[in-house]
PDB file of N, CA and C in Angstrom:
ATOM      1  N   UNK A   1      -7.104 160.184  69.962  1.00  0.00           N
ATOM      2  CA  UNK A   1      -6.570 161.195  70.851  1.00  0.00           C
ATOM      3  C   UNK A   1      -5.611 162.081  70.054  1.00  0.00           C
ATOM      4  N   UNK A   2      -5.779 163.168  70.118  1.00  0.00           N
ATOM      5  CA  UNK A   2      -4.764 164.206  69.423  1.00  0.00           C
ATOM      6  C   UNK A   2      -3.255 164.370  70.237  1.00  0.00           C
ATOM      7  N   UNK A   3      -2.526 165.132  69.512  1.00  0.00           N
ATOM      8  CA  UNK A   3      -0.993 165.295  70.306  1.00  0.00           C
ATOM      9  C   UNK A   3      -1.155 166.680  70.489  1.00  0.00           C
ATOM     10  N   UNK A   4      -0.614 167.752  71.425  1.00  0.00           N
ATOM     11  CA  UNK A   4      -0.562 169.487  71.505  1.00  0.00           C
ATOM     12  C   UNK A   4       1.062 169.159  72.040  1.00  0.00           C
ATOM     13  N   UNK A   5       1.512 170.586  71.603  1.00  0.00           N
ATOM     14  CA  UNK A   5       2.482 170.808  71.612  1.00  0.00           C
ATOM     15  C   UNK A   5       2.112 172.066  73.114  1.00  0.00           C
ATOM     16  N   UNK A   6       2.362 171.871  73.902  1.00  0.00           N
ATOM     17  CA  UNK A   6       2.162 172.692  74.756  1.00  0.00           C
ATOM     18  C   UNK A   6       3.614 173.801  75.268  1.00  0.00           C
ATOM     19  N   UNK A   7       3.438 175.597  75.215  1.00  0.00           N
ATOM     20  CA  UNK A   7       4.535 175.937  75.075  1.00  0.00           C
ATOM     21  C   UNK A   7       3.919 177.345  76.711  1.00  0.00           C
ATOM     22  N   UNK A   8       5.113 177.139  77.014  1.00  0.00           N
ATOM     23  CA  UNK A   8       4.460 177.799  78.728  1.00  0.00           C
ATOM     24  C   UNK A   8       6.006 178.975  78.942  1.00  0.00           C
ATOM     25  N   UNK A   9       5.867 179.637  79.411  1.00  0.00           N
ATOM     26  CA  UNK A   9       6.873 180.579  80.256  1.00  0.00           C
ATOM     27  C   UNK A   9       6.860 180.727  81.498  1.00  0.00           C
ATOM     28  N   UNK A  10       7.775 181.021  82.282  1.00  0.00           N
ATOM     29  CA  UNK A  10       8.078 181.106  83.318  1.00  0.00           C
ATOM     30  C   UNK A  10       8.952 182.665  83.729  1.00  0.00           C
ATOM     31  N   UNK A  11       8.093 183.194  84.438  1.00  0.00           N
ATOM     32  CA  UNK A  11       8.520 184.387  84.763  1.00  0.00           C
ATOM     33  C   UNK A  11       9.191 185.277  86.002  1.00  0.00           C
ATOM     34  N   UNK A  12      10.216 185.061  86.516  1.00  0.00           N
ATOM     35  CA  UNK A  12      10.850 185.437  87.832  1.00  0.00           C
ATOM     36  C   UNK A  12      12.084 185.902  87.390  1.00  0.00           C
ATOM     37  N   UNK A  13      12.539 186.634  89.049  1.00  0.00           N
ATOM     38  CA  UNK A  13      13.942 187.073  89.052  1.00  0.00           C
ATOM     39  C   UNK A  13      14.026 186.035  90.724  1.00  0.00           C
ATOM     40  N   UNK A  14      15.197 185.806  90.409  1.00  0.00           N
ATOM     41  CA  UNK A  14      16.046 185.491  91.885  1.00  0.00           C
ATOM     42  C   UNK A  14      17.310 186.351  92.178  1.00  0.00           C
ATOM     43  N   UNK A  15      17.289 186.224  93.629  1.00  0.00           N
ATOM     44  CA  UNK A  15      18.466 187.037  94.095  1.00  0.00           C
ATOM     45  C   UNK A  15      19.543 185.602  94.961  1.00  0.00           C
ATOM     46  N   UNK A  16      20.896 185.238  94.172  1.00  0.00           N
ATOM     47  CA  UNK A  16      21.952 184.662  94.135  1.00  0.00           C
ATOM     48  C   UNK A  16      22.938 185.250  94.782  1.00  0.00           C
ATOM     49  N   UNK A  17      23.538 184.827  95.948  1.00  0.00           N
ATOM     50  CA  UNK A  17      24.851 185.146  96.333  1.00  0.00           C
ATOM     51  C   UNK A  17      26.306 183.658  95.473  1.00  0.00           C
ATOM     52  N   UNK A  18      27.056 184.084  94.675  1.00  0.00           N
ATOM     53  CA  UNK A  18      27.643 183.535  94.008  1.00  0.00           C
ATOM     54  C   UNK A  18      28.800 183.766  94.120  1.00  0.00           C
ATOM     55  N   UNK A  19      30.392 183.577  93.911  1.00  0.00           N
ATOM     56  CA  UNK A  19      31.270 184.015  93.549  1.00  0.00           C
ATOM     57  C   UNK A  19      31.325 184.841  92.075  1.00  0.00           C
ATOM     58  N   UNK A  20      30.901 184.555  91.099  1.00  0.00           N
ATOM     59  CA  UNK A  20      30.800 184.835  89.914  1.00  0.00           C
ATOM     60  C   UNK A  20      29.230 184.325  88.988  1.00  0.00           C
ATOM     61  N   UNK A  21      28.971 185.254  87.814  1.00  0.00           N
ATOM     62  CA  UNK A  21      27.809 184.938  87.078  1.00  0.00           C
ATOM     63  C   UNK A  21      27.462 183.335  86.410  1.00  0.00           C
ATOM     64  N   UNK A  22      28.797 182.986  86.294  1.00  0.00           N
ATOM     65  CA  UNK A  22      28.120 180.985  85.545  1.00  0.00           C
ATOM     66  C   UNK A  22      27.879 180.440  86.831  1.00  0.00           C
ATOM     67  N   UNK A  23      28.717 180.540  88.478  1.00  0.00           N
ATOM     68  CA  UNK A  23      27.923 180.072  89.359  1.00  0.00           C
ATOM     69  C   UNK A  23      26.611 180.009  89.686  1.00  0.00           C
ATOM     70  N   UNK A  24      26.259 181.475  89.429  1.00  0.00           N
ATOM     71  CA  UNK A  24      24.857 181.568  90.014  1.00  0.00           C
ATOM     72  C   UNK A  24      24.085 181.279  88.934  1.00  0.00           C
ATOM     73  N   UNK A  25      24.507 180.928  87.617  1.00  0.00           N
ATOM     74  CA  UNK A  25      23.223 180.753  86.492  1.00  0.00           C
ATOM     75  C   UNK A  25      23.283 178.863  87.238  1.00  0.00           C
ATOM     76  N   UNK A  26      24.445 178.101  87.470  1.00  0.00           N
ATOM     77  CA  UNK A  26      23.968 177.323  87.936  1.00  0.00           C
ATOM     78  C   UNK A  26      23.501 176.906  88.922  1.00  0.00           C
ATOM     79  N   UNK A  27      23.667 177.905  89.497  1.00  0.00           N
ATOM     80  CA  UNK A  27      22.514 177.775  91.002  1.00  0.00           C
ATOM     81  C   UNK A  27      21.068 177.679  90.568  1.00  0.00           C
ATOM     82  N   UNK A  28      20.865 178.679  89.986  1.00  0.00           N
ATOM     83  CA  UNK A  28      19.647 178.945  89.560  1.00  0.00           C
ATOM     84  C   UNK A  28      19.145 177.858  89.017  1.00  0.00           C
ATOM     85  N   UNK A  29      19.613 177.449  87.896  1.00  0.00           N
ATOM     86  CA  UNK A  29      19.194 175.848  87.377  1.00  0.00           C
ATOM     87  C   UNK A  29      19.373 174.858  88.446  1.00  0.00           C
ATOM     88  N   UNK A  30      20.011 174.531  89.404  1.00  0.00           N
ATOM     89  CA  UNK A  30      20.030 173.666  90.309  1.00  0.00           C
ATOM     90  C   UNK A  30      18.711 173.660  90.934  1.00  0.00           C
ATOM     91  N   UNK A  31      18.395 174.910  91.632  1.00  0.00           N
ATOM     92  CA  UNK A  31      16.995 174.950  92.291  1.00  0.00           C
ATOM     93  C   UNK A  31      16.296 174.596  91.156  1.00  0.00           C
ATOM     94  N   UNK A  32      15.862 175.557  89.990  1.00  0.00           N
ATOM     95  CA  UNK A  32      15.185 174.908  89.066  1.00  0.00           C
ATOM     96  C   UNK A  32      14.787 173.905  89.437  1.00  0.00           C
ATOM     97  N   UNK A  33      15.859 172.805  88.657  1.00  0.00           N
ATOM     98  CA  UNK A  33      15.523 171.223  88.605  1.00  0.00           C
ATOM     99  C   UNK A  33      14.943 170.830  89.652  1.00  0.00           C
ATOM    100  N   UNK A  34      15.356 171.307  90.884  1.00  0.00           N
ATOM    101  CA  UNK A  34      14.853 170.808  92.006  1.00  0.00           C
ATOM    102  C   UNK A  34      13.491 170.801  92.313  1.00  0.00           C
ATOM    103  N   UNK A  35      13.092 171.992  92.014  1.00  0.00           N
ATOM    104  CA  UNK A  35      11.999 172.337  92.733  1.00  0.00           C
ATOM    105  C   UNK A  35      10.364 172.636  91.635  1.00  0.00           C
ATOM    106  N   UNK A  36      10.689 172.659  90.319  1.00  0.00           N
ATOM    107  CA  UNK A  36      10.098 172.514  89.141  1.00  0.00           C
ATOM    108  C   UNK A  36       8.740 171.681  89.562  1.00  0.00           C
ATOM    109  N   UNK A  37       9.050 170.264  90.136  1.00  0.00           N
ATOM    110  CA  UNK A  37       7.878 169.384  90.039  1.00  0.00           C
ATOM    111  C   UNK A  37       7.006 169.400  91.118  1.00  0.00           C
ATOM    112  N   UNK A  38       7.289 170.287  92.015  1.00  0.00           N
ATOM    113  CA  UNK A  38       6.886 170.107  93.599  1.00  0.00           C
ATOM    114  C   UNK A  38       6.016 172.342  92.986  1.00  0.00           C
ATOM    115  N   UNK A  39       4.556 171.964  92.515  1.00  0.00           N
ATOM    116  CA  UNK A  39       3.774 173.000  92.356  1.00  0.00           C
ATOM    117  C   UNK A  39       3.809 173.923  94.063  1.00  0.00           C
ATOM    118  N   UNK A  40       4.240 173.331  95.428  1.00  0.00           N
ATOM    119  CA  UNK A  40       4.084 174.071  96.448  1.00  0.00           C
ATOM    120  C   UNK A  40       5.439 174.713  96.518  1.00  0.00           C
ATOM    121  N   UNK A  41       6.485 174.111  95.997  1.00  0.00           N
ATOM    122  CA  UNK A  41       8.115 175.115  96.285  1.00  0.00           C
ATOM    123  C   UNK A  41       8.177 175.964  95.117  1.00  0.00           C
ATOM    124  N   UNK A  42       7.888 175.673  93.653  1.00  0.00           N
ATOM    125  CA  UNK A  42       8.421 176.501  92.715  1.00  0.00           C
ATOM    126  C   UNK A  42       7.965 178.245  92.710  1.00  0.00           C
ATOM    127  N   UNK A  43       7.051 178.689  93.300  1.00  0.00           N
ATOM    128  CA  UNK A  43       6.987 179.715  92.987  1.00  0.00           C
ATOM    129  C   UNK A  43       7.410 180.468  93.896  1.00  0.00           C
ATOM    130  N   UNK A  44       8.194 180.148  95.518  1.00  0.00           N
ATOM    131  CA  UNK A  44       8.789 180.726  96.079  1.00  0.00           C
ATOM    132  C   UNK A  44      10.368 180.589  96.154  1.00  0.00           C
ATOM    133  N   UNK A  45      10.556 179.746  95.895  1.00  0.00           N
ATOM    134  CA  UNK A  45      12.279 179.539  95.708  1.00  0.00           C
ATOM    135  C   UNK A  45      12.830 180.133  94.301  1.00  0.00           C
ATOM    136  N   UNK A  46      11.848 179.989  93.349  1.00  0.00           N
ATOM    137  CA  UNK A  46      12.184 180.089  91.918  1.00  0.00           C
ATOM    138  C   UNK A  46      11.857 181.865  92.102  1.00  0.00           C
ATOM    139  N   UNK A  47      11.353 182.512  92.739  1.00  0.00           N
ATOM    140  CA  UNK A  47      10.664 184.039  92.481  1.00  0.00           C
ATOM    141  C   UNK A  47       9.600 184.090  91.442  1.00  0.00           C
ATOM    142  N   UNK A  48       9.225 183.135  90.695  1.00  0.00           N
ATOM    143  CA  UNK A  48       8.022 183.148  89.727  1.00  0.00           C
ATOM    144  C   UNK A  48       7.031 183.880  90.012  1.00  0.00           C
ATOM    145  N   UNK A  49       6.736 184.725  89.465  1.00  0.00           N
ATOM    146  CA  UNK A  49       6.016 186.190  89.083  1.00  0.00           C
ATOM    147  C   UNK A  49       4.873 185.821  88.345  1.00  0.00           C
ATOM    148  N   UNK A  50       5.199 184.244  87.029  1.00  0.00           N
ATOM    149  CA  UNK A  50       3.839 184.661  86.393  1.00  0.00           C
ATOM    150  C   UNK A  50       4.306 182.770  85.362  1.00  0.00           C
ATOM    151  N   UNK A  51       3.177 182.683  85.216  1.00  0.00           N
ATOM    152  CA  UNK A  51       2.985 181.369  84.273  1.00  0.00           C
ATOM    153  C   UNK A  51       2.299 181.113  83.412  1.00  0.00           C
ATOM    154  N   UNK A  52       2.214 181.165  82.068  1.00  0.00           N
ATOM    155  CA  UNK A  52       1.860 181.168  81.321  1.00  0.00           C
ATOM    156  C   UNK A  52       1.417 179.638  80.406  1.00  0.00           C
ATOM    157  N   UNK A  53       0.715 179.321  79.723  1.00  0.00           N
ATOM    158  CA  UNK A  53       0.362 178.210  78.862  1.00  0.00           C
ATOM    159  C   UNK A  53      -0.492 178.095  77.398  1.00  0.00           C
ATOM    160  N   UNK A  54       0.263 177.252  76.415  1.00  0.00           N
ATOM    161  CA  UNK A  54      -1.026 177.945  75.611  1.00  0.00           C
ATOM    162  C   UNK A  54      -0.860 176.335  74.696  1.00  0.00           C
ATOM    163  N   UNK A  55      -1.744 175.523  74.465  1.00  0.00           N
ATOM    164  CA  UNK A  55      -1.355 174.416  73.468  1.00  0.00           C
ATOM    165  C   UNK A  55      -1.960 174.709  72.055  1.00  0.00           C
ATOM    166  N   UNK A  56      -0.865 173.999  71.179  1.00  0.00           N
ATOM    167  CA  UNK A  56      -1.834 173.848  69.705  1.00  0.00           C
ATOM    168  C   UNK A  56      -1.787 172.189  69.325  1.00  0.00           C
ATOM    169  N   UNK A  57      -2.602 171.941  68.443  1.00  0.00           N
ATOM    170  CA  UNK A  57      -2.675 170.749  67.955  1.00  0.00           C
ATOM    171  C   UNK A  57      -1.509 170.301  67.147  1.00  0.00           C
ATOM    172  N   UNK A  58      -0.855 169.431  67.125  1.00  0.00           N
ATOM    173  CA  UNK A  58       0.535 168.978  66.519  1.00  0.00           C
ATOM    174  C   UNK A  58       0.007 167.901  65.367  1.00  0.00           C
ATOM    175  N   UNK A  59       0.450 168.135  63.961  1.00  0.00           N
ATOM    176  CA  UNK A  59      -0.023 167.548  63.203  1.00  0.00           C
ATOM    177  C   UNK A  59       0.739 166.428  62.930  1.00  0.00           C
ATOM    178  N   UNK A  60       1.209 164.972  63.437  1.00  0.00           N
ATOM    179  CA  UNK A  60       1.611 164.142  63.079  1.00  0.00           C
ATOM    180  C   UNK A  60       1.739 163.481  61.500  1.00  0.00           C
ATOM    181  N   UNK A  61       3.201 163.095  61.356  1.00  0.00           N
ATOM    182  CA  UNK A  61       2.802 162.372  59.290  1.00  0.00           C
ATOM    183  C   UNK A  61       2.843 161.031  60.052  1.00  0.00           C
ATOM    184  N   UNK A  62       2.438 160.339  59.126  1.00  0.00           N
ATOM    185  CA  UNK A  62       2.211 158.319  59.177  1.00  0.00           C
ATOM    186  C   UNK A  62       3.951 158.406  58.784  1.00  0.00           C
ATOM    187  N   UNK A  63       4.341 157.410  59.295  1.00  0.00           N
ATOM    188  CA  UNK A  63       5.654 156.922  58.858  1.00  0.00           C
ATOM    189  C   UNK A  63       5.473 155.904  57.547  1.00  0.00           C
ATOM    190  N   UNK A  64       6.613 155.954  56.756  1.00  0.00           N
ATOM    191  CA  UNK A  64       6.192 155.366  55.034  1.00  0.00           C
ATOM    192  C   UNK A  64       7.236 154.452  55.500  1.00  0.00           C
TER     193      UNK A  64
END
């Protein structure tokens, strides 16, 4: 079995009511985390616009 390094983007804006900008970046990551694994919430809570994926083969060394 081979290893891929699989490298993906994620593309949205959200709109945050915050006191200030590090609040709402952690808002933003809060939902994130939250809602990341659940494929039916992330693309409406997150605003995700677009998803991307692309793998390559990862060349492993033998350990000496």
């Amino acid at each position: 079995m081979q290893t891929y390094l699989v490298k993906w983007i994620l593309n949205g804006e959200m709109i945050i009511e915050a006191t200030d900008a590090q609040t709402a970046e952690r808002i933003a990551q809060e939902r994130l985390v939250a809602t990341i694994t659940d494929t039916n919430r992330w693309p409406e809570e997150l605003g995700a616009q677009g998803l991307q994926g692309a793998a390559s083969e990862v060349e492993l060394q033998a350990a000496e």
